[in-house]
N, C-alpha and C. Protein backbone atom coordinates (compact mmCIF):
# COMPACT_ATOMS: atom_id res chain seq x y z
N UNK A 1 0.83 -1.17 0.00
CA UNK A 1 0.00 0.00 0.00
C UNK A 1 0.87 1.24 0.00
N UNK A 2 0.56 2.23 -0.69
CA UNK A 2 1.35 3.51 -1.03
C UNK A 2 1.18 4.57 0.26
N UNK A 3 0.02 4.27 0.68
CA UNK A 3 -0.39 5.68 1.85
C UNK A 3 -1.69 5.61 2.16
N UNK A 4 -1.98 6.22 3.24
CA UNK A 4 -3.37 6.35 3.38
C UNK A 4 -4.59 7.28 2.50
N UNK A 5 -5.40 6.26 2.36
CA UNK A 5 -6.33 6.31 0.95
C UNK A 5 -6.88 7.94 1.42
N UNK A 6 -7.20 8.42 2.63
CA UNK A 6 -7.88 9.71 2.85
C UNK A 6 -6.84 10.92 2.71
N UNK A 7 -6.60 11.48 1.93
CA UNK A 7 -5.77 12.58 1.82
C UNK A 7 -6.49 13.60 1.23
N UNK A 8 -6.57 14.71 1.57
CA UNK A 8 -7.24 15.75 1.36
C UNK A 8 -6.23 16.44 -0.44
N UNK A 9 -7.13 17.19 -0.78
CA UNK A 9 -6.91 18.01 -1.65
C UNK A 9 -5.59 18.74 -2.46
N UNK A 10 -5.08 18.96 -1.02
CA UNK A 10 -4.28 20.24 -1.01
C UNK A 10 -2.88 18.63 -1.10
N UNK A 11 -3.44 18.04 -0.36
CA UNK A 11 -1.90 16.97 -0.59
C UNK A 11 -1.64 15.96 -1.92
N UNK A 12 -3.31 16.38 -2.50
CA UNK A 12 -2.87 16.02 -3.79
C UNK A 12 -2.44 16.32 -4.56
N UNK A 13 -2.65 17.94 -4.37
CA UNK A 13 -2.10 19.12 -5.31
C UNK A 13 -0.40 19.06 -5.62
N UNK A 14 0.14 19.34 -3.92
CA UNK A 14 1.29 19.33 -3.98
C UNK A 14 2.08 18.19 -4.37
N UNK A 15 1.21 16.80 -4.12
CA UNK A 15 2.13 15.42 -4.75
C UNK A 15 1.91 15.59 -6.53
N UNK A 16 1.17 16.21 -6.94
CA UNK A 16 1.55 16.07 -8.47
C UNK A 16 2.53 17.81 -8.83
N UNK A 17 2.30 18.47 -7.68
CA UNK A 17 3.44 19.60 -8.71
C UNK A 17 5.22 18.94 -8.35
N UNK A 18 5.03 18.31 -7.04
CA UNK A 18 6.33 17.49 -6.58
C UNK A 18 6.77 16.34 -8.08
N UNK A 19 5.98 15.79 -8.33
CA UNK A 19 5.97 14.82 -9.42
C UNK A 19 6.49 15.82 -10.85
N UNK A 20 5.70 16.42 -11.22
CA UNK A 20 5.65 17.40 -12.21
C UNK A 20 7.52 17.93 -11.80
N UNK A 21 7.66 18.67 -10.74
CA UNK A 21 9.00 19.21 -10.48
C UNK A 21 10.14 17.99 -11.14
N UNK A 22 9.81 16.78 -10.49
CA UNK A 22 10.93 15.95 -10.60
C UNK A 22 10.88 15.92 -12.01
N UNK A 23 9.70 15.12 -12.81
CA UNK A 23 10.39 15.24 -14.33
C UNK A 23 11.01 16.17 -14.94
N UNK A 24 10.73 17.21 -14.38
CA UNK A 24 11.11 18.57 -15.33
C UNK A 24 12.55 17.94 -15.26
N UNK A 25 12.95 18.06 -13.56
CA UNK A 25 14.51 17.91 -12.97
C UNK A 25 15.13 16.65 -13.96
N UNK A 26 14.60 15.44 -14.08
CA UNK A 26 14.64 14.41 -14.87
C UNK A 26 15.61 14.72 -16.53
N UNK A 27 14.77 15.25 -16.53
CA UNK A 27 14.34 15.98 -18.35
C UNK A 27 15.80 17.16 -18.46
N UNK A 28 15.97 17.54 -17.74
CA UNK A 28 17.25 18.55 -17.62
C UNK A 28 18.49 18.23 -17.78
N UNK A 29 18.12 16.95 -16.18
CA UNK A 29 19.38 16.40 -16.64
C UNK A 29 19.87 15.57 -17.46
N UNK A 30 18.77 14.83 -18.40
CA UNK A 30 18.97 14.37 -19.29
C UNK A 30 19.87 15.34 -20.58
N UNK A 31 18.81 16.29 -20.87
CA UNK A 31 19.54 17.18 -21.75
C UNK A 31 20.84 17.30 -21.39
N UNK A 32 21.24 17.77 -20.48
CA UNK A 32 22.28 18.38 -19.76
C UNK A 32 23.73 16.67 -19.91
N UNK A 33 23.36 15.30 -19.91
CA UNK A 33 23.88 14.67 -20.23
C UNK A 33 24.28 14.00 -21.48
N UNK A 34 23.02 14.62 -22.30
CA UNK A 34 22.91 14.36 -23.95
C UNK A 34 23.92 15.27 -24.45
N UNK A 35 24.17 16.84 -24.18
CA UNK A 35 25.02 17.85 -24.53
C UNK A 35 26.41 17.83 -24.05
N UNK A 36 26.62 16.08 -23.05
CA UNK A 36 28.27 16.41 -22.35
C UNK A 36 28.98 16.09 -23.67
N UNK A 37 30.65 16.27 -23.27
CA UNK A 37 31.28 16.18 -24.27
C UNK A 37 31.56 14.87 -24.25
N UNK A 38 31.35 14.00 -23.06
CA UNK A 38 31.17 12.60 -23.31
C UNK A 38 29.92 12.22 -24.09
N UNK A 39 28.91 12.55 -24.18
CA UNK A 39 27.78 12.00 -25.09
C UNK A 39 27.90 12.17 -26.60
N UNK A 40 28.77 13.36 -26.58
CA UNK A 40 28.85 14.34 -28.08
C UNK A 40 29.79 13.29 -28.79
N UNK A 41 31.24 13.15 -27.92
CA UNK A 41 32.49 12.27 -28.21
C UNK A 41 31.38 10.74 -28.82
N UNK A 42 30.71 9.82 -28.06
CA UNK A 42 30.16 8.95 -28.47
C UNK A 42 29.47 8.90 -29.66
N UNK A 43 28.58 9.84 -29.90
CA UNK A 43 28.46 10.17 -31.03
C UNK A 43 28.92 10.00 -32.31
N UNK A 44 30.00 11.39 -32.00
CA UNK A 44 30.60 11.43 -33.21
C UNK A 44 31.66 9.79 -33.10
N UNK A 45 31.77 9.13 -32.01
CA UNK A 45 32.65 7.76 -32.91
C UNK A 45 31.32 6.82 -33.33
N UNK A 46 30.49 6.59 -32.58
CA UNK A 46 29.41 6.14 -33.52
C UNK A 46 28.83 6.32 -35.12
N UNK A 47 28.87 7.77 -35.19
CA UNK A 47 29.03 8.28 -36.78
C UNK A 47 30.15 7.84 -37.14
N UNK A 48 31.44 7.97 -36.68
CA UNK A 48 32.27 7.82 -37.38
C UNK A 48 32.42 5.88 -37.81
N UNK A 49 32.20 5.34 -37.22
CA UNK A 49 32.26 3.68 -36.83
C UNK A 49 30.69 3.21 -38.32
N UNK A 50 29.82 4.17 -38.38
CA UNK A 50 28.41 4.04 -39.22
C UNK A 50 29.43 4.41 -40.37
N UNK A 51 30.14 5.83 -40.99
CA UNK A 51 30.68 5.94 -41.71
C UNK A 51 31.41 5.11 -42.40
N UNK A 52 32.32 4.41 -41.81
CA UNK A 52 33.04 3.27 -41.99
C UNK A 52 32.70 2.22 -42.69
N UNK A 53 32.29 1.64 -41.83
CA UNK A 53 30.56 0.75 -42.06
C UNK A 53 30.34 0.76 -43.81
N UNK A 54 29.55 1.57 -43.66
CA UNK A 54 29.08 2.17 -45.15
C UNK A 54 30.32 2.16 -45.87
N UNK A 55 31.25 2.39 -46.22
CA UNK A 55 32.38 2.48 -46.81
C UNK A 55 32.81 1.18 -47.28
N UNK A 56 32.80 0.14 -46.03
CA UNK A 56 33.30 -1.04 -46.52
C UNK A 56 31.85 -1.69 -47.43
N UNK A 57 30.97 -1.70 -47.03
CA UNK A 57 30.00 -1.76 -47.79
C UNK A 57 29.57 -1.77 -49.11
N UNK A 58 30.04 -0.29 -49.13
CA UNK A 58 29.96 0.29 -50.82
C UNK A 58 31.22 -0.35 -51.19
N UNK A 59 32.37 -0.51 -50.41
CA UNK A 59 33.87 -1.25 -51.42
C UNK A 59 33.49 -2.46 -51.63
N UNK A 60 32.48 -3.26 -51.21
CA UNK A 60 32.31 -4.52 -51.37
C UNK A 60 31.56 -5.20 -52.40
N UNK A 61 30.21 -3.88 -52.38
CA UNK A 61 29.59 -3.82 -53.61
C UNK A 61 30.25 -3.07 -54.95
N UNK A 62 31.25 -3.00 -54.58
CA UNK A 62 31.75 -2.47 -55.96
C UNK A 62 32.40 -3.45 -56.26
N UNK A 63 33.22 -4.22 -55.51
CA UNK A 63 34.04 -4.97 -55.81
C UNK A 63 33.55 -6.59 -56.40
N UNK A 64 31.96 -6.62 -55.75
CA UNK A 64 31.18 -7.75 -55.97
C UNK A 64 30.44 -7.16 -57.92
N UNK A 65 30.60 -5.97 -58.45
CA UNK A 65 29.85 -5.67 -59.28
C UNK A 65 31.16 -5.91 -60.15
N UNK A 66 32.32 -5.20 -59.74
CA UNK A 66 33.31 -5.49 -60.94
C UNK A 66 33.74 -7.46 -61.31
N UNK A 67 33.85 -7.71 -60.33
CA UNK A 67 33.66 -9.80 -60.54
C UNK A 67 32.54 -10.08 -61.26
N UNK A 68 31.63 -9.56 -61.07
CA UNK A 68 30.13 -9.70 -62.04
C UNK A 68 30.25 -9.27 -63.46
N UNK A 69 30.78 -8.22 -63.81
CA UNK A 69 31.36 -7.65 -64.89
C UNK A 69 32.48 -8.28 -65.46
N UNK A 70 33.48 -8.61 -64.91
CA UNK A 70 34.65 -9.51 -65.20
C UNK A 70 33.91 -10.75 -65.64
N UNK A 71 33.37 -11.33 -64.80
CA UNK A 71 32.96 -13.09 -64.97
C UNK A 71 31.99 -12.86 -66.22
N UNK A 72 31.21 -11.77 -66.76
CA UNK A 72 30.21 -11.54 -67.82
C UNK A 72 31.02 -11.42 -68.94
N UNK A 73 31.92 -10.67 -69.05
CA UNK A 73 33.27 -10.15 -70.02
C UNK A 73 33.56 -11.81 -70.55
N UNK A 74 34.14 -12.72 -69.47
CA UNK A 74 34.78 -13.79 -69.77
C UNK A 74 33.84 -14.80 -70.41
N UNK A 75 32.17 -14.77 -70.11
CA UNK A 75 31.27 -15.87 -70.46
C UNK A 75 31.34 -15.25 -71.62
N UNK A 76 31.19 -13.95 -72.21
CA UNK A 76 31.13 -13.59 -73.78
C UNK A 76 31.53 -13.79 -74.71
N UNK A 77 33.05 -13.70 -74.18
CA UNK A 77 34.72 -13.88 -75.07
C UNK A 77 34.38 -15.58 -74.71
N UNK A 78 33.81 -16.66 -73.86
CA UNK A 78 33.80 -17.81 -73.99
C UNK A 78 32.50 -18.13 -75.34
N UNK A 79 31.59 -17.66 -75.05
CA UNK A 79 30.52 -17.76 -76.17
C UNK A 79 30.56 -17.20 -77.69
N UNK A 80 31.15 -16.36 -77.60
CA UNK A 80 31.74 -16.00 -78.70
C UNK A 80 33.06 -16.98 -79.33
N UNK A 81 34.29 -17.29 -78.58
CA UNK A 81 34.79 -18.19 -78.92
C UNK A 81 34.09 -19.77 -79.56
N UNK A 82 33.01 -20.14 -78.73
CA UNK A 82 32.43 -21.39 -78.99
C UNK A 82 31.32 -21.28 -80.16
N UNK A 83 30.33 -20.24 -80.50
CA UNK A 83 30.23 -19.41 -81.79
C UNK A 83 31.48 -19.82 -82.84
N UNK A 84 32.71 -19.18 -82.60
CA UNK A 84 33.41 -19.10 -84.03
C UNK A 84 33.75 -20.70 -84.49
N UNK A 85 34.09 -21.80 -83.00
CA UNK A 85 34.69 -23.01 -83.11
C UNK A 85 33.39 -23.43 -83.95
N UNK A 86 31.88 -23.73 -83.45
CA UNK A 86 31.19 -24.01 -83.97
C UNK A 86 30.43 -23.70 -85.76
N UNK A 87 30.55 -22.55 -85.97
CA UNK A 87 30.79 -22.14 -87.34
C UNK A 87 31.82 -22.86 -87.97
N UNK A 88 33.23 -22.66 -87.49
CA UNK A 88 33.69 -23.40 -88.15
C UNK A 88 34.21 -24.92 -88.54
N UNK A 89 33.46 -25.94 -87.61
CA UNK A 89 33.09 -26.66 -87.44
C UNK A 89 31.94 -27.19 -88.54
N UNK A 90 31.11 -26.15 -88.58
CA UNK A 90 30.07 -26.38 -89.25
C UNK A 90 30.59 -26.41 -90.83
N UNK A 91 31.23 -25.23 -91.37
CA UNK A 91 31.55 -24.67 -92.73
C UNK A 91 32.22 -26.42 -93.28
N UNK A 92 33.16 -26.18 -91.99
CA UNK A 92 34.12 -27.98 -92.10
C UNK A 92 33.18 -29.15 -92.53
N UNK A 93 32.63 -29.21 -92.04
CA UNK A 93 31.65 -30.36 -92.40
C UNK A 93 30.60 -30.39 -93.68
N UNK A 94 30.29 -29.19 -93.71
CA UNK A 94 29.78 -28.49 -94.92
C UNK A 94 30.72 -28.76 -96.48
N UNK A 95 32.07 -28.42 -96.24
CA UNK A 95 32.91 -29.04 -97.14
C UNK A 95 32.84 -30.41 -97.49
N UNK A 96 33.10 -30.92 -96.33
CA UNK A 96 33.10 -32.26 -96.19
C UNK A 96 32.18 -33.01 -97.11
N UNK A 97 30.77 -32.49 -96.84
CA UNK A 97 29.77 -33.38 -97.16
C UNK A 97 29.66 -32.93 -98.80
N UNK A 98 29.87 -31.89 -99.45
CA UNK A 98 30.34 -31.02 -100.76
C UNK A 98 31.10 -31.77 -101.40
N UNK A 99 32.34 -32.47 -100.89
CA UNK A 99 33.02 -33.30 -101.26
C UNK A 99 32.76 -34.76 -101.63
N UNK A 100 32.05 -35.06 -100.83
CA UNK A 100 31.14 -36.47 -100.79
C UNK A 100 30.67 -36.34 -101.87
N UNK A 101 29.58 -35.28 -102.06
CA UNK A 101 28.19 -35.28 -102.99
C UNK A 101 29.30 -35.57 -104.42
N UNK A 102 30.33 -34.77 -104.44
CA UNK A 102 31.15 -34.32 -106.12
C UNK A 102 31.53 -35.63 -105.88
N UNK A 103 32.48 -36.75 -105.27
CA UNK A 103 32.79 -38.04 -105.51
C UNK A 103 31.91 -38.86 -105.79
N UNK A 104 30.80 -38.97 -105.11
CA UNK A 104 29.18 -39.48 -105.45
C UNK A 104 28.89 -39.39 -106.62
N UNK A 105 29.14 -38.31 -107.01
CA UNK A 105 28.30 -38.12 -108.59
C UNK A 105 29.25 -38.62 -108.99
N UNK A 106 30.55 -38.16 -109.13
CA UNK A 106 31.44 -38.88 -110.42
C UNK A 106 31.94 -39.92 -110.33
N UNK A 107 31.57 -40.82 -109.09
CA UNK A 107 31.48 -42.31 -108.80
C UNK A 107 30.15 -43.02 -110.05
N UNK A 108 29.25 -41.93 -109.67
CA UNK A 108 27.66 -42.65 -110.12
C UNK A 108 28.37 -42.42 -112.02
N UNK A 109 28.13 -41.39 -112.40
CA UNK A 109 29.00 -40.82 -114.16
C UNK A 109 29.66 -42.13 -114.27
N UNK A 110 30.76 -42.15 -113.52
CA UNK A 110 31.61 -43.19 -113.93
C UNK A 110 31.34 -44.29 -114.03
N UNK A 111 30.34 -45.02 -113.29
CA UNK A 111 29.65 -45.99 -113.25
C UNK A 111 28.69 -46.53 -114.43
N UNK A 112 27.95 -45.38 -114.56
CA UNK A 112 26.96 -44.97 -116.04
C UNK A 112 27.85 -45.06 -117.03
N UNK A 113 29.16 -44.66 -117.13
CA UNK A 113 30.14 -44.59 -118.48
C UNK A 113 30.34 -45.98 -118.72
N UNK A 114 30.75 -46.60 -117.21
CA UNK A 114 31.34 -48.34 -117.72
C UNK A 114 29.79 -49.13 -117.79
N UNK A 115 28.73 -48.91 -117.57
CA UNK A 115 27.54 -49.27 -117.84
C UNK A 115 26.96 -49.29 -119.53
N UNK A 116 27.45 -47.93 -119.61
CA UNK A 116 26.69 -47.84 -120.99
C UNK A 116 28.15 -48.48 -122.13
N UNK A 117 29.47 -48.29 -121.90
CA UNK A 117 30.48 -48.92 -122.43
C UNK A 117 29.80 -50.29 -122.53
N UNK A 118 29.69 -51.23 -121.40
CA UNK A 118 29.67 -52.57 -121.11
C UNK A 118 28.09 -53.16 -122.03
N UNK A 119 27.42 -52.33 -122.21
CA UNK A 119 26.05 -52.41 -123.15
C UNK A 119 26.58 -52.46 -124.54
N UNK A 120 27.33 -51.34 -125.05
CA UNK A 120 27.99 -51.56 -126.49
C UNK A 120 28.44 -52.40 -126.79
N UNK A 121 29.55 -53.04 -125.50
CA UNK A 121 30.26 -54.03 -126.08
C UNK A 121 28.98 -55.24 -126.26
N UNK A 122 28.25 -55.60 -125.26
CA UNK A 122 27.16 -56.70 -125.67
C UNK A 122 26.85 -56.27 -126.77
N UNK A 123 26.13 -55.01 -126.96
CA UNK A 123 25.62 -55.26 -128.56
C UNK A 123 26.50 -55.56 -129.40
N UNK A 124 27.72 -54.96 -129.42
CA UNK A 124 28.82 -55.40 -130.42
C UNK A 124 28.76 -56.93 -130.59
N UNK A 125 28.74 -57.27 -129.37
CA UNK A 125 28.77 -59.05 -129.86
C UNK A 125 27.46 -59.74 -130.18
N UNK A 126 26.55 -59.27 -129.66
CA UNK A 126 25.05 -59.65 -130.23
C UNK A 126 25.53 -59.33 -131.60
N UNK A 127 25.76 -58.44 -131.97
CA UNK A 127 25.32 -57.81 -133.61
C UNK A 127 26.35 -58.71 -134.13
N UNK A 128 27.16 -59.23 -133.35
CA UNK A 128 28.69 -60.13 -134.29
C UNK A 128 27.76 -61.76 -134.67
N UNK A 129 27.35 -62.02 -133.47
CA UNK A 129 26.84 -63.40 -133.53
C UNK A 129 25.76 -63.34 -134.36
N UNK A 130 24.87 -62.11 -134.90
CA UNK A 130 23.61 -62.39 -135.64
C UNK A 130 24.01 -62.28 -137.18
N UNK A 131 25.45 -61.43 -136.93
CA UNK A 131 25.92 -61.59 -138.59
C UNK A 131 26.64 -62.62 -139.36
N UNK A 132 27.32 -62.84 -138.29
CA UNK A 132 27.90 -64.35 -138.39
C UNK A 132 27.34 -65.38 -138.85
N UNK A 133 25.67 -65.86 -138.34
CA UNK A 133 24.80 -66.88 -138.94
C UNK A 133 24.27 -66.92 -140.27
């Protein structure tokens, strides 16, 4: 229990300007400890320690953006390299098969030449044996 519940008026008055007094007193010395040069000093190394902070921060993100940039640089010059291998890869084979087709045909010609040769000569000898009789 705080006090006796019957207190007149006048003692209530004065317990809230007593109350009222102390915060003010409270409140003062707060200010009054917020403005030392120890609070100020904390401060400013707190700013200075936030400053910092931020600094390594931003060096980190820069440093994480230039590796991002580097490693992008290198996938390009890799894709681009695998681009030119592949083209020419391709052109290669492209020859290749160009080459085929021209032996093909003048495999097949040549074939047709000793074909249609190898027909003459039969007729030659058909036509020998029918003159012959």
């Amino acid at each position: 229990m705080n006090g006796p519940k019957n207190t007149d008026f006048a003692d209530r008055l004065s317990a809230a300007a007593n109350a009222k007094k102390a915060q003010l007193e409270r409140a003062a010395r707060a200010r009054s400890a917020a403005e030392s040069p120890a609070a100020v000093e904390r401060r400013s190394a707190r700013d200075a320690v936030r400053v910092a902070r931020d600094a390594r921060i931003a060096e980190r993100t820069a440093t994480k953006l230039a590796i991002e940039a580097q490693q992008a640089a290198l996938a390009a010059a890799q894709a681009t390299e695998a681009a030119a291998r592949e083209a020419a890869l391709k052109a290669e084979q492209e020859d290749r098969d160009m080459k085929f087709a021209e032996r093909a045909a003048r495999e097949a010609t040549m074939e047709e030449e000793r074909q249609a040769a190898r027909d003459a000569r039969y007729a030659a000898r058909k036509a020998r044996k029918r003159k012959g009789r």
